[in-house]
C-alpha atoms as a PDB file:
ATOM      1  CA  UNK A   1       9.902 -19.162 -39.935  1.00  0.00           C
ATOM      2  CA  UNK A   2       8.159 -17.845 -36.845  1.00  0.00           C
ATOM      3  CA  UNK A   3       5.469 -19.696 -35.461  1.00  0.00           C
ATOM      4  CA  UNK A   4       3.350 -17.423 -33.157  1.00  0.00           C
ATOM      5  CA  UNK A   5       1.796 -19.281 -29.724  1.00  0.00           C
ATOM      6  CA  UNK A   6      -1.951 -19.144 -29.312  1.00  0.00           C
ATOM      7  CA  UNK A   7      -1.252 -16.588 -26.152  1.00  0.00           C
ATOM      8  CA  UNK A   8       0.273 -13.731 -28.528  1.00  0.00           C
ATOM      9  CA  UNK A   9      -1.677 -11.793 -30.568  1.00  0.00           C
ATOM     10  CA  UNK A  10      -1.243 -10.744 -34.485  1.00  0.00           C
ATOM     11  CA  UNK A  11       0.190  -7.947 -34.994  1.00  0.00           C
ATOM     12  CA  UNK A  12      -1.920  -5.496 -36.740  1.00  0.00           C
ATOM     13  CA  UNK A  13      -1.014  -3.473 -39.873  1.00  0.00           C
ATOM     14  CA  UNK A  14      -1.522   0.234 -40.161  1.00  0.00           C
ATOM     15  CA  UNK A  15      -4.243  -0.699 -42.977  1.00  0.00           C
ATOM     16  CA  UNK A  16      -6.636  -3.157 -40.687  1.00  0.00           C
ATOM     17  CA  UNK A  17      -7.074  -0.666 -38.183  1.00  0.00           C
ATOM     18  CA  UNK A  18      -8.250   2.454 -40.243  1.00  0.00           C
ATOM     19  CA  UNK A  19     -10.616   0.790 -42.042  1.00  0.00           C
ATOM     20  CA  UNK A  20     -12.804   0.261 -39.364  1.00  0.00           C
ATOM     21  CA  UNK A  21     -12.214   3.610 -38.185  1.00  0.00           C
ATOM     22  CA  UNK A  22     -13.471   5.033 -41.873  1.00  0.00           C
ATOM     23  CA  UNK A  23     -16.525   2.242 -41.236  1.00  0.00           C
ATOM     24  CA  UNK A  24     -17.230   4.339 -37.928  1.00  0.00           C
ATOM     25  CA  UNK A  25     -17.183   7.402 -39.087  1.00  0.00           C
ATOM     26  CA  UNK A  26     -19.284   6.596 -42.263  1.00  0.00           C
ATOM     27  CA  UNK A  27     -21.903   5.310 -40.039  1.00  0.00           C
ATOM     28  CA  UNK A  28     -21.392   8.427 -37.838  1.00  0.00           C
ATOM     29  CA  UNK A  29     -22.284  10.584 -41.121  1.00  0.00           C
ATOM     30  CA  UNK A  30     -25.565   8.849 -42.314  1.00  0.00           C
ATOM     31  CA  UNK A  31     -29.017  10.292 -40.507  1.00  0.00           C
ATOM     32  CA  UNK A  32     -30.565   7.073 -39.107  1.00  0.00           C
ATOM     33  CA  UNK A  33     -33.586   8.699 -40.355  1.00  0.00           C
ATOM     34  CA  UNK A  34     -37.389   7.535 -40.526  1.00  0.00           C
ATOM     35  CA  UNK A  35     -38.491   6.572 -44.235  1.00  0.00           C
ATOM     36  CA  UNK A  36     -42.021   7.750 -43.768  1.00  0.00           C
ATOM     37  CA  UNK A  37     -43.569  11.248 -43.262  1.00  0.00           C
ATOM     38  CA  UNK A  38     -45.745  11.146 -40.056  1.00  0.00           C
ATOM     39  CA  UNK A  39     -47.817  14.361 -41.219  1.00  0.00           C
ATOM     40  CA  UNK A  40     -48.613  12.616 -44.601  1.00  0.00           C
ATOM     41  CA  UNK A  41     -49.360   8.896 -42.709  1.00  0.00           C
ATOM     42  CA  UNK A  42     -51.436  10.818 -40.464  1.00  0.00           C
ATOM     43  CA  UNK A  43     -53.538  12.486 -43.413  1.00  0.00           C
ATOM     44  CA  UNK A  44     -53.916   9.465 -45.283  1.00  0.00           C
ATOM     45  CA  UNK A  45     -54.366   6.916 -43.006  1.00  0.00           C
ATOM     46  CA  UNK A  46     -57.499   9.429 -42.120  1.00  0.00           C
ATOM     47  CA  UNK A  47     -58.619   9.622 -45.324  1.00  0.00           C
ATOM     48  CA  UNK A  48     -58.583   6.494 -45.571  1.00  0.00           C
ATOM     49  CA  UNK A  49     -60.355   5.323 -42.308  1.00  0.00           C
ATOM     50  CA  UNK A  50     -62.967   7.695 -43.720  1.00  0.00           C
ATOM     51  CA  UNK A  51     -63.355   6.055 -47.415  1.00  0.00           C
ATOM     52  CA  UNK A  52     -63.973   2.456 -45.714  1.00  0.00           C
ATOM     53  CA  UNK A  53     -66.358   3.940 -43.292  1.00  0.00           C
ATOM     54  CA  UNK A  54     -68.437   5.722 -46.442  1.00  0.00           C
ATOM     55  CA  UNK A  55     -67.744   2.438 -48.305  1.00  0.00           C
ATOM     56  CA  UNK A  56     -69.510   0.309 -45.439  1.00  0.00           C
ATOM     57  CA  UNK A  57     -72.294   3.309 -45.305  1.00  0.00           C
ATOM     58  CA  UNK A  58     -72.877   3.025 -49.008  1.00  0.00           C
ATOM     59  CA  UNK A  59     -73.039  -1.128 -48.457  1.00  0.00           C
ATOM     60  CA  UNK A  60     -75.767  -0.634 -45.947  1.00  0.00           C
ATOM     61  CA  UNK A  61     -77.608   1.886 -48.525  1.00  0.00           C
ATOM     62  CA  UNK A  62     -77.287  -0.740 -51.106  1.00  0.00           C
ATOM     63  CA  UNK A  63     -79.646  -3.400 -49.041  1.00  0.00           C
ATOM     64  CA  UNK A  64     -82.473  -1.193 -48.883  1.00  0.00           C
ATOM     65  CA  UNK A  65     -81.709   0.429 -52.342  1.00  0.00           C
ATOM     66  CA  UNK A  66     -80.066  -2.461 -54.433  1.00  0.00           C
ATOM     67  CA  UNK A  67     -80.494  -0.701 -57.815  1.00  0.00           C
ATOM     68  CA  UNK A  68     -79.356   2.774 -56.885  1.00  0.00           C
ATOM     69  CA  UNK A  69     -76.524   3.757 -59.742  1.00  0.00           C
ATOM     70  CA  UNK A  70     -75.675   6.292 -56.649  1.00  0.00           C
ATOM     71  CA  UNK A  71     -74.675   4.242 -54.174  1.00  0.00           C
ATOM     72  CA  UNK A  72     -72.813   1.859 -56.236  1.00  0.00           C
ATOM     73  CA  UNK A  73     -70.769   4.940 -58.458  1.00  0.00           C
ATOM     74  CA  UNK A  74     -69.937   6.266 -54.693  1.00  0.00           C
ATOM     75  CA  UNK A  75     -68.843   2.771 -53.909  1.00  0.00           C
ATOM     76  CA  UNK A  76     -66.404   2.677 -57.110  1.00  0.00           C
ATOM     77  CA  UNK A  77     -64.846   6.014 -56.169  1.00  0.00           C
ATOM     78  CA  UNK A  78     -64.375   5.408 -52.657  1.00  0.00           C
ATOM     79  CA  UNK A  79     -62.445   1.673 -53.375  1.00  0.00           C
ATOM     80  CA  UNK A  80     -60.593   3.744 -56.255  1.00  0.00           C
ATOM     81  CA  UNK A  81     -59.491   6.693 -53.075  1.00  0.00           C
ATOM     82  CA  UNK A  82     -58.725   3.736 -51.263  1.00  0.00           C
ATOM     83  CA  UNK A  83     -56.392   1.838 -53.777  1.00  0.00           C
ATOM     84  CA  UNK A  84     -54.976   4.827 -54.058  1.00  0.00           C
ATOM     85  CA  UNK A  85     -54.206   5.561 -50.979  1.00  0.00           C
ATOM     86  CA  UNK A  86     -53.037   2.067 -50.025  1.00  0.00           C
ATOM     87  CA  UNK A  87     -50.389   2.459 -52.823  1.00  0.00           C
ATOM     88  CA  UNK A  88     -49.188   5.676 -51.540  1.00  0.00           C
ATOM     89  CA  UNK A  89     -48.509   4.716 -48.038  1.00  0.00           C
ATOM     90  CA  UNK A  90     -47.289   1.239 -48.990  1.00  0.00           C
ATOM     91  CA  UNK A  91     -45.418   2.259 -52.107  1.00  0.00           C
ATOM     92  CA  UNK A  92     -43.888   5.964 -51.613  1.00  0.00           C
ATOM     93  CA  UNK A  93     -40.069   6.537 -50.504  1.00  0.00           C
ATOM     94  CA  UNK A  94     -39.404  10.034 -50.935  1.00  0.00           C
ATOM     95  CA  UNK A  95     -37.336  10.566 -47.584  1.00  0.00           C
ATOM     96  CA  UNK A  96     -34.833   8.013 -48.754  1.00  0.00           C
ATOM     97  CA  UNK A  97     -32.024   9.601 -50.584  1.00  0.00           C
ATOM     98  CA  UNK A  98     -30.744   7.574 -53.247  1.00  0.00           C
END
């Protein structure tokens, strides 16, 4: 039995070394690619800077009209655009590929 010193190094099968080469190019192959759309962050994080500003506008209407089935229905629909919204930009991943 050979013993090999600490100084010598293992030899290396045929095997061990193109694996890492396949690992390389792999890694080569896949698009480091962004998983969000800028054009449709842009739109909706617009839309929905503009939904919390008409949501603090109908707040403000709502102190000197606190009974106005208008203000609070435009309320309602601007938190549901918002929701909405949120759950797009937090929840979509269609650039992934699976």
């Amino acid at each position: 039995m050979i013993q090999q010193s600490e100084k010598t190094p293992p030899v290396i099968t045929e095997e061990e070394e193109i694996a890492p080469k396949r690992m390389k190019e792999s890694l080569k192959d896949k698009k480091a690619g962004i998983p969000l759309d800028f054009q449709k962050f842009s739109l909706g994080s617009t839309t929905l800077g503009w939904c919390i500003f008409l949501m603090f506008l109908c707040i403000v209407l709502s102190i000197w009209q606190p009974d106005n089935e208008l203000v609070k229905s435009g309320f309602e629909a601007f938190k549901l655009i918002v929701m909405t919204i949120l759950g797009y930009i937090f929840g979509s991943n269609t650039s992934r590929k699976v």
